[in-house]
PDB file of N, CA and C in Angstrom:
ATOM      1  N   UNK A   1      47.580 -22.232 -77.483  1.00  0.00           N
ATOM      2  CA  UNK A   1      47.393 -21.723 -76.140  1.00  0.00           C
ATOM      3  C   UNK A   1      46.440 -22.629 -75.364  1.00  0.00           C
ATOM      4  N   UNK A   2      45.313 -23.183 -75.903  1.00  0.00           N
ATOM      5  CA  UNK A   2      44.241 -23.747 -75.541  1.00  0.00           C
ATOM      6  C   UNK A   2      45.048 -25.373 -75.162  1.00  0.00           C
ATOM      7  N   UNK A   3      45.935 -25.555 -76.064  1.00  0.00           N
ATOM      8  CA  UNK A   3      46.859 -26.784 -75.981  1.00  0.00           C
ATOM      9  C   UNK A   3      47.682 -27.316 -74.097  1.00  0.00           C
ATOM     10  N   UNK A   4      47.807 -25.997 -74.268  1.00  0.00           N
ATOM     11  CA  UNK A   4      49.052 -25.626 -73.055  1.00  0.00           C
ATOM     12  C   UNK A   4      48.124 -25.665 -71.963  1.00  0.00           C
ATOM     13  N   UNK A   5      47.057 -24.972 -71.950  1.00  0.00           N
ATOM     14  CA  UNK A   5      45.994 -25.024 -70.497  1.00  0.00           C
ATOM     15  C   UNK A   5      45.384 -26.338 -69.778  1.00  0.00           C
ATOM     16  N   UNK A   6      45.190 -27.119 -71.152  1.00  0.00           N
ATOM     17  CA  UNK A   6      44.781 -28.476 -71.316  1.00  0.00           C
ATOM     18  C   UNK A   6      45.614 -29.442 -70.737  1.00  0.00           C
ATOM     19  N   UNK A   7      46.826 -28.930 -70.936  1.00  0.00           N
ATOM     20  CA  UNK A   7      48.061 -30.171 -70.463  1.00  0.00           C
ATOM     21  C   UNK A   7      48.208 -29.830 -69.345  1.00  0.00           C
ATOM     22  N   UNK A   8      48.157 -28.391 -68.841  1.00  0.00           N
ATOM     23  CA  UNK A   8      48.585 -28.323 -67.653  1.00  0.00           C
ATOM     24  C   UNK A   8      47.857 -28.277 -66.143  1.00  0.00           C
ATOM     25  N   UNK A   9      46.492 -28.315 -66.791  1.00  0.00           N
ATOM     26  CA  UNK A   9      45.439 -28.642 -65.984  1.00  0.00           C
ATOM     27  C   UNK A   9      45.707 -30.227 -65.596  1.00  0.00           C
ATOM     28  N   UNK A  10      45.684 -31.550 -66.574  1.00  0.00           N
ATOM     29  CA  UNK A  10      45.835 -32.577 -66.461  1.00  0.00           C
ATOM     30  C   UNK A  10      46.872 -33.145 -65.588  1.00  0.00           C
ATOM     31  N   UNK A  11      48.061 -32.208 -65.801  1.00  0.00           N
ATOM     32  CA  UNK A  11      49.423 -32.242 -65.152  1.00  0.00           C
ATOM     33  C   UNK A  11      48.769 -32.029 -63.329  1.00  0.00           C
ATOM     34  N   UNK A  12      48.473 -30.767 -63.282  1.00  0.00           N
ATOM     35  CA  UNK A  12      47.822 -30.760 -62.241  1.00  0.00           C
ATOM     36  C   UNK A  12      46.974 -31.669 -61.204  1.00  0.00           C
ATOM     37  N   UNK A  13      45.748 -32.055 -61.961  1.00  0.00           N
ATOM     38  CA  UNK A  13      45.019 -33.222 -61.443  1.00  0.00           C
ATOM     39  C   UNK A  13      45.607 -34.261 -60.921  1.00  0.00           C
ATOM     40  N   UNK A  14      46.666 -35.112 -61.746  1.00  0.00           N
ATOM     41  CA  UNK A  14      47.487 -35.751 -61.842  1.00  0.00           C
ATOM     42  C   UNK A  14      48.398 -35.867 -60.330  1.00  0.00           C
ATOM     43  N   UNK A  15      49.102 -34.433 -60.336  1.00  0.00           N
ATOM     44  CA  UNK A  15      49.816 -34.243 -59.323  1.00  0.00           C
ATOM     45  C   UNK A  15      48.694 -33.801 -57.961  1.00  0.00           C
ATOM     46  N   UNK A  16      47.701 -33.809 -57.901  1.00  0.00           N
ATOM     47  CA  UNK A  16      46.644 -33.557 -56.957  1.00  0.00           C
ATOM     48  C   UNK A  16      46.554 -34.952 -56.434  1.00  0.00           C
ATOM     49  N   UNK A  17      46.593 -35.738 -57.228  1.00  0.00           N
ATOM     50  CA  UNK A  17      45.457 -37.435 -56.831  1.00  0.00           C
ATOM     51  C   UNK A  17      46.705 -38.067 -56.154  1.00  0.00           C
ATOM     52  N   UNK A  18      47.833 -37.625 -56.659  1.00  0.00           N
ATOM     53  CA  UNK A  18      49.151 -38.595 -56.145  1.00  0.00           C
ATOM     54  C   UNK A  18      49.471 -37.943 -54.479  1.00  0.00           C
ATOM     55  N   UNK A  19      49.404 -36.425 -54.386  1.00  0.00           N
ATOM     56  CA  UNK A  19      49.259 -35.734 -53.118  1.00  0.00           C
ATOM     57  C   UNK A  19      48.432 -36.592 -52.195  1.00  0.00           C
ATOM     58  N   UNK A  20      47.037 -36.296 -52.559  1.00  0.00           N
ATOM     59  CA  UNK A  20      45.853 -37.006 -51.586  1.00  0.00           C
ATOM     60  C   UNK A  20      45.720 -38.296 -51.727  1.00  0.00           C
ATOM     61  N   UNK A  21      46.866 -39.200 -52.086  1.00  0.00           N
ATOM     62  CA  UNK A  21      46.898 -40.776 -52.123  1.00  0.00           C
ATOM     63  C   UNK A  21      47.193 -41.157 -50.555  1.00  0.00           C
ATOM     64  N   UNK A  22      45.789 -42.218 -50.094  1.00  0.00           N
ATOM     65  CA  UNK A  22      46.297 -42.406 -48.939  1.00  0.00           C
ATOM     66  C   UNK A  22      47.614 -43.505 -48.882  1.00  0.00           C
ATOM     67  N   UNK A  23      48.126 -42.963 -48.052  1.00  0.00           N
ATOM     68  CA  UNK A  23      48.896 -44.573 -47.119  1.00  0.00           C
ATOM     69  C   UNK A  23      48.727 -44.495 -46.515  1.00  0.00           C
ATOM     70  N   UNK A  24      49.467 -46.506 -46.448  1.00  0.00           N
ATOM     71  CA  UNK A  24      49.398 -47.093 -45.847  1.00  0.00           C
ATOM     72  C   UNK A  24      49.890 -47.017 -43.957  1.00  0.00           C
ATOM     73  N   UNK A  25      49.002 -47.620 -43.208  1.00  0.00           N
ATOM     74  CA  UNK A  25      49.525 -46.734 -41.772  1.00  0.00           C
ATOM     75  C   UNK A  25      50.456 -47.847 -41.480  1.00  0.00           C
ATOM     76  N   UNK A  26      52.304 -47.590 -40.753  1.00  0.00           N
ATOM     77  CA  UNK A  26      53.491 -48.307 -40.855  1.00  0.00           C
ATOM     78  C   UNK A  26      52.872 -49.111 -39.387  1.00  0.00           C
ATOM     79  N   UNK A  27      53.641 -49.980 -39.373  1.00  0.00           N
ATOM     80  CA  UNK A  27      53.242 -51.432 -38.648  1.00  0.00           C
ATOM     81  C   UNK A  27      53.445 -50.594 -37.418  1.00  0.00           C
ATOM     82  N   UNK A  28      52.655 -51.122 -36.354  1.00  0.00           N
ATOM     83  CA  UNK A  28      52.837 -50.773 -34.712  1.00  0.00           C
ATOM     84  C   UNK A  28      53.647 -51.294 -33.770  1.00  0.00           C
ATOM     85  N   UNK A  29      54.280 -50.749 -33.243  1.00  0.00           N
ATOM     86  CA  UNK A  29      55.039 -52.089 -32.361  1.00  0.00           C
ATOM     87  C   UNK A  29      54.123 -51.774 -30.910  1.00  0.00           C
ATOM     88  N   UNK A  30      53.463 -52.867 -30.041  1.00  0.00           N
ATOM     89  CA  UNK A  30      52.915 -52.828 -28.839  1.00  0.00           C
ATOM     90  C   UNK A  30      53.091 -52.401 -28.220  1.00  0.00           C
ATOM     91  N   UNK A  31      54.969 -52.699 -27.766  1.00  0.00           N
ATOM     92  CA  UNK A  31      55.562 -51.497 -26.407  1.00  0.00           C
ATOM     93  C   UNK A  31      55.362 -50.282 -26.824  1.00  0.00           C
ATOM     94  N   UNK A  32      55.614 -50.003 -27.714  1.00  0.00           N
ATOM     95  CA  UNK A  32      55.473 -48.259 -28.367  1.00  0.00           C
ATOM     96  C   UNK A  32      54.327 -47.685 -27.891  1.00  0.00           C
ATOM     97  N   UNK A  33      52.851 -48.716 -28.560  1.00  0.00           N
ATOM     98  CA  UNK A  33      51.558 -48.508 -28.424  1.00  0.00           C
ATOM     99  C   UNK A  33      51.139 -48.057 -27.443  1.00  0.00           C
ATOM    100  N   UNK A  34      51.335 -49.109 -25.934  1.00  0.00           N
ATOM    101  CA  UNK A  34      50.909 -49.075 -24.899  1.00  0.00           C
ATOM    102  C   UNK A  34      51.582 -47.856 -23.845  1.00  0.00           C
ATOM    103  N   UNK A  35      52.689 -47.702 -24.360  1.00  0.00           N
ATOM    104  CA  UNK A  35      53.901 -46.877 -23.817  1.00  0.00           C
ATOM    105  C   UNK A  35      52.978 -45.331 -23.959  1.00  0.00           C
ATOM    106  N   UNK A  36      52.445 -45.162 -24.972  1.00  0.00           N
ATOM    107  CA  UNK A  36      51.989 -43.655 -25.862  1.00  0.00           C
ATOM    108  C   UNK A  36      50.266 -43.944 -25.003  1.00  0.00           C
ATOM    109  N   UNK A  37      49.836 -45.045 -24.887  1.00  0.00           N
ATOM    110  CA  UNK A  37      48.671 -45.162 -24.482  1.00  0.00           C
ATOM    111  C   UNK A  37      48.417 -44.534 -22.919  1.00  0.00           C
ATOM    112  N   UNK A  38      49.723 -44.820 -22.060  1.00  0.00           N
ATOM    113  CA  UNK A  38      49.799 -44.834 -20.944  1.00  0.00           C
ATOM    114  C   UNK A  38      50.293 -42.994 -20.958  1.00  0.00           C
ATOM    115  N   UNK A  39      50.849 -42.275 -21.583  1.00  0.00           N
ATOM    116  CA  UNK A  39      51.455 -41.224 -21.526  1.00  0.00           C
ATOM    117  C   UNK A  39      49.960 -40.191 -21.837  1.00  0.00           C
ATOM    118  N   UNK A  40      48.872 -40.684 -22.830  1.00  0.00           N
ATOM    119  CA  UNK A  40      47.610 -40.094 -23.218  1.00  0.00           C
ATOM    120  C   UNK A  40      46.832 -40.309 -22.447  1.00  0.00           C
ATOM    121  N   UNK A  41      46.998 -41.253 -21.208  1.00  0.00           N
ATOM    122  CA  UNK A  41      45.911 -41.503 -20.046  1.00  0.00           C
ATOM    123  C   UNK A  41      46.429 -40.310 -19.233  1.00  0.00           C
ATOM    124  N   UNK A  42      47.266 -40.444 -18.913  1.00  0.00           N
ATOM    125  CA  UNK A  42      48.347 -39.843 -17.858  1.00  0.00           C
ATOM    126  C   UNK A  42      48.099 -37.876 -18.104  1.00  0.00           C
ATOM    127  N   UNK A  43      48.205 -37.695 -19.350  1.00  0.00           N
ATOM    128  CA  UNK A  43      47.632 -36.078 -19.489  1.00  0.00           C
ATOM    129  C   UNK A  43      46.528 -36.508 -19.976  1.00  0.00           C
ATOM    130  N   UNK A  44      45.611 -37.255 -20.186  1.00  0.00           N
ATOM    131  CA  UNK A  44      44.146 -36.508 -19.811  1.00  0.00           C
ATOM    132  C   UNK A  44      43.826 -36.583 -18.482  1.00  0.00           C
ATOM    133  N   UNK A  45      44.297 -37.004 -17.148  1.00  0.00           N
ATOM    134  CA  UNK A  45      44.195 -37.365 -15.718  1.00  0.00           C
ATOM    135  C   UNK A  45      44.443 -36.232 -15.420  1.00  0.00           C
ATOM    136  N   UNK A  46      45.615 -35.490 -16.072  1.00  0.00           N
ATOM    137  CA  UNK A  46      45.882 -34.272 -15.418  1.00  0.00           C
ATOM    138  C   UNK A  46      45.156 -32.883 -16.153  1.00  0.00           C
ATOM    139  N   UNK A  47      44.998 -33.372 -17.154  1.00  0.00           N
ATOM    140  CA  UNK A  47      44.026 -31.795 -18.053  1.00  0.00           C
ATOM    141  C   UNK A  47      42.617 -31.764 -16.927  1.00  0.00           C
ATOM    142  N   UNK A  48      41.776 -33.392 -16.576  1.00  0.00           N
ATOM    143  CA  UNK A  48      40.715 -33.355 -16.210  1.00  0.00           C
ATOM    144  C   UNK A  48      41.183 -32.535 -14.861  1.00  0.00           C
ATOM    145  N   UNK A  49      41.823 -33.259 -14.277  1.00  0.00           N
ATOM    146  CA  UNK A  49      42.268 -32.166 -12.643  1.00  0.00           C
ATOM    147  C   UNK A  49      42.485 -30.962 -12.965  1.00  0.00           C
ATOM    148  N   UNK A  50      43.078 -30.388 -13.429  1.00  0.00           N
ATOM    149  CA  UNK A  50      43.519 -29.001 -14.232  1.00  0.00           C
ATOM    150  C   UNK A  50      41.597 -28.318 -14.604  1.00  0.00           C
ATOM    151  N   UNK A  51      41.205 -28.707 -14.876  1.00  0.00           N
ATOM    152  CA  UNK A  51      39.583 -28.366 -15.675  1.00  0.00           C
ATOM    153  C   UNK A  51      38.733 -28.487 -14.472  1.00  0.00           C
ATOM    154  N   UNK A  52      38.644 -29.197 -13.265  1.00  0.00           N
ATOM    155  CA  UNK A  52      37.985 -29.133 -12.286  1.00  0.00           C
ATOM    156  C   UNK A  52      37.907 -28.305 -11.729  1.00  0.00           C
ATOM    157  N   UNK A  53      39.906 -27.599 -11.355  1.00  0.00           N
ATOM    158  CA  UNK A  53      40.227 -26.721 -10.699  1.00  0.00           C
ATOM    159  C   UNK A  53      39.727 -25.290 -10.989  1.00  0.00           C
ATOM    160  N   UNK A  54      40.089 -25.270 -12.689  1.00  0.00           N
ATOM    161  CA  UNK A  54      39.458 -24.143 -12.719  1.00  0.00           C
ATOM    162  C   UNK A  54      37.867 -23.796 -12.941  1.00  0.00           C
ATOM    163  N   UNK A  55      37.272 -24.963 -12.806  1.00  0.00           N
ATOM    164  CA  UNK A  55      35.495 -24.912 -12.811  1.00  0.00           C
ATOM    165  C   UNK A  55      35.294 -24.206 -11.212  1.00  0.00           C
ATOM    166  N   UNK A  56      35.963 -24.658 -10.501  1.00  0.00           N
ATOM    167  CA  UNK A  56      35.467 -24.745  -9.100  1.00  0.00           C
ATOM    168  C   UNK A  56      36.312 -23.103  -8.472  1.00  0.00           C
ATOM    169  N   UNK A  57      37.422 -22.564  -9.291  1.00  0.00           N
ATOM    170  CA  UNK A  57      37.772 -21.052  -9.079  1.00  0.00           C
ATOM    171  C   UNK A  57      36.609 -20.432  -9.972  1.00  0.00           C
ATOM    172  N   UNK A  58      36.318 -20.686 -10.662  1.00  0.00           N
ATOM    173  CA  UNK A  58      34.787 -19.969 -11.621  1.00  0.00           C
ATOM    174  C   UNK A  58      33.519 -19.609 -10.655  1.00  0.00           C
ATOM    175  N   UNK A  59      33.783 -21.026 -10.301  1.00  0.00           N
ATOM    176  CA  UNK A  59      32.428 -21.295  -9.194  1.00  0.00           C
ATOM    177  C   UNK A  59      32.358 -20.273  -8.186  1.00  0.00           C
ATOM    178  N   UNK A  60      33.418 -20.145  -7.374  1.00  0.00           N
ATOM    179  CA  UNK A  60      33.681 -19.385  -6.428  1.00  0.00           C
ATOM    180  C   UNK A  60      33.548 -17.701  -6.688  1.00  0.00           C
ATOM    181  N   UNK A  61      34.571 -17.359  -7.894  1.00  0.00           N
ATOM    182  CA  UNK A  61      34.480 -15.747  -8.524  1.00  0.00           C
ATOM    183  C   UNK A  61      32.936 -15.470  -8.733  1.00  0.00           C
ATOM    184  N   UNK A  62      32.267 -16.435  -8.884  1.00  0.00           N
ATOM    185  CA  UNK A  62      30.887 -16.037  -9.708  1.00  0.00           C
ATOM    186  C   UNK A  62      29.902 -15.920  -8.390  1.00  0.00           C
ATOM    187  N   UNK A  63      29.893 -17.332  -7.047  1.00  0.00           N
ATOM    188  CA  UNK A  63      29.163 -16.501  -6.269  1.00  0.00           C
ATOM    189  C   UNK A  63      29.909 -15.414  -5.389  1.00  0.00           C
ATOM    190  N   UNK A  64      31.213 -14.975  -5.039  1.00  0.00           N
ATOM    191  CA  UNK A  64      31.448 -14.177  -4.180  1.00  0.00           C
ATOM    192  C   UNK A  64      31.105 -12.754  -5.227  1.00  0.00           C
ATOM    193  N   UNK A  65      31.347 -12.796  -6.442  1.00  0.00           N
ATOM    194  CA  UNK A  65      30.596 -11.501  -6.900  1.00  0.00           C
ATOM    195  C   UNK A  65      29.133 -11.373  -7.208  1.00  0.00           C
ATOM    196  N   UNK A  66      28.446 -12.059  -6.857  1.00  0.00           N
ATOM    197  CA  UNK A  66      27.121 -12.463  -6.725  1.00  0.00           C
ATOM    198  C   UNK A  66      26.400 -11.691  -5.265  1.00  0.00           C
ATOM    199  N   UNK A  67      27.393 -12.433  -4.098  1.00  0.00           N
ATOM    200  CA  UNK A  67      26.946 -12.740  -3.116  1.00  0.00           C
ATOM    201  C   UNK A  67      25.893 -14.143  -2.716  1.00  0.00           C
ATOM    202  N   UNK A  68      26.264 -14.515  -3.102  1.00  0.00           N
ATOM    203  CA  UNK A  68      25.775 -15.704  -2.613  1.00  0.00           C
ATOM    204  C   UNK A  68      26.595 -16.517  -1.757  1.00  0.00           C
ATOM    205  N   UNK A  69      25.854 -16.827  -0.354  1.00  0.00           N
ATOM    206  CA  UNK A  69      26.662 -17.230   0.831  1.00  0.00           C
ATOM    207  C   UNK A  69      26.092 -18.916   0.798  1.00  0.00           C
ATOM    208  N   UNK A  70      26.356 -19.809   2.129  1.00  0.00           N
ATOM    209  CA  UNK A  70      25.699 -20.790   2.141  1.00  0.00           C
ATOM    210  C   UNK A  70      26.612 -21.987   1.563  1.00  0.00           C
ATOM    211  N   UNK A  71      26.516 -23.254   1.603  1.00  0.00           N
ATOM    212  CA  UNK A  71      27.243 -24.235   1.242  1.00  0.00           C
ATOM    213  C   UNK A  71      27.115 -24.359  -0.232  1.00  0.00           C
ATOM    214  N   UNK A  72      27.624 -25.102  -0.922  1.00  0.00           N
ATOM    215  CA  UNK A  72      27.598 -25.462  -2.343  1.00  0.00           C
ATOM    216  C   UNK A  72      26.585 -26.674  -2.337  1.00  0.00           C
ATOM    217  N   UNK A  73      25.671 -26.753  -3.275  1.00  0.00           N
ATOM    218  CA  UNK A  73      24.999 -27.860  -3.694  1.00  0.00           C
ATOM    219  C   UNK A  73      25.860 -28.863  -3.901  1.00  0.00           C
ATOM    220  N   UNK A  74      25.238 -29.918  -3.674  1.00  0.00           N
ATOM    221  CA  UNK A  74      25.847 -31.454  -3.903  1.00  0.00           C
ATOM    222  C   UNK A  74      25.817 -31.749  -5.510  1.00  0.00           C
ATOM    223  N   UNK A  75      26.784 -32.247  -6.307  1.00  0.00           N
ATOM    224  CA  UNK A  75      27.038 -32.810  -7.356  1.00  0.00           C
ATOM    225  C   UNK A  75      25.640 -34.305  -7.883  1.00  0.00           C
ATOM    226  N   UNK A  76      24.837 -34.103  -8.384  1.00  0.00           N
ATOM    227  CA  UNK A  76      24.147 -35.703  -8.414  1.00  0.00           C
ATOM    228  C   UNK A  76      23.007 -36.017  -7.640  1.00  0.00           C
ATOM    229  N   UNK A  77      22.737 -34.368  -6.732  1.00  0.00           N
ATOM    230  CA  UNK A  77      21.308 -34.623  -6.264  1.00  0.00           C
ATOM    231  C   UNK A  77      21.358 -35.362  -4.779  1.00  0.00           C
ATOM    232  N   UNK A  78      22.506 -36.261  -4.297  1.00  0.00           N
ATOM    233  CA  UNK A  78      22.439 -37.150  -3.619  1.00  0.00           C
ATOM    234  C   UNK A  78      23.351 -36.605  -2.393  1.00  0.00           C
TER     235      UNK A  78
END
């Protein structure tokens, strides 16, 4: 019995190390690269617009239930 636990623990390990074996990362092609580069600029341009928008509806819900009237502070002090 002690035989069988032994082997199959090893078996295990075995099949663990071959799982978490890294590879190798497959060759890049440039157009691809730049193509995927330009598509990851392109939605973070729009998440950031998207994230402004809703900072600045926050902004607004928070002083009109506030009451707070008056212009908005300047961004930077300046």
């Amino acid at each position: 019995m002690n035989f069988r636990i032994l082997m199959m623990s090893i078996a295990m390990a075995v099949a663990a190390g071959a799982v978490w074996a890294k590879l190798p990362a497959p060759p890049v092609d440039p157009a691809k690269a730049a193509e995927a580069k330009a598509k990851a600029d392109e939605a973070a341009k729009k998440d950031a617009e998207k994230l402004g928008k809703s900072q600045d509806r926050a902004v607004a819900n928070y002083r009109k239930n506030k009451g707070i009237k008056g212009p908005l502070p300047k961004v930077g002090g300046k």
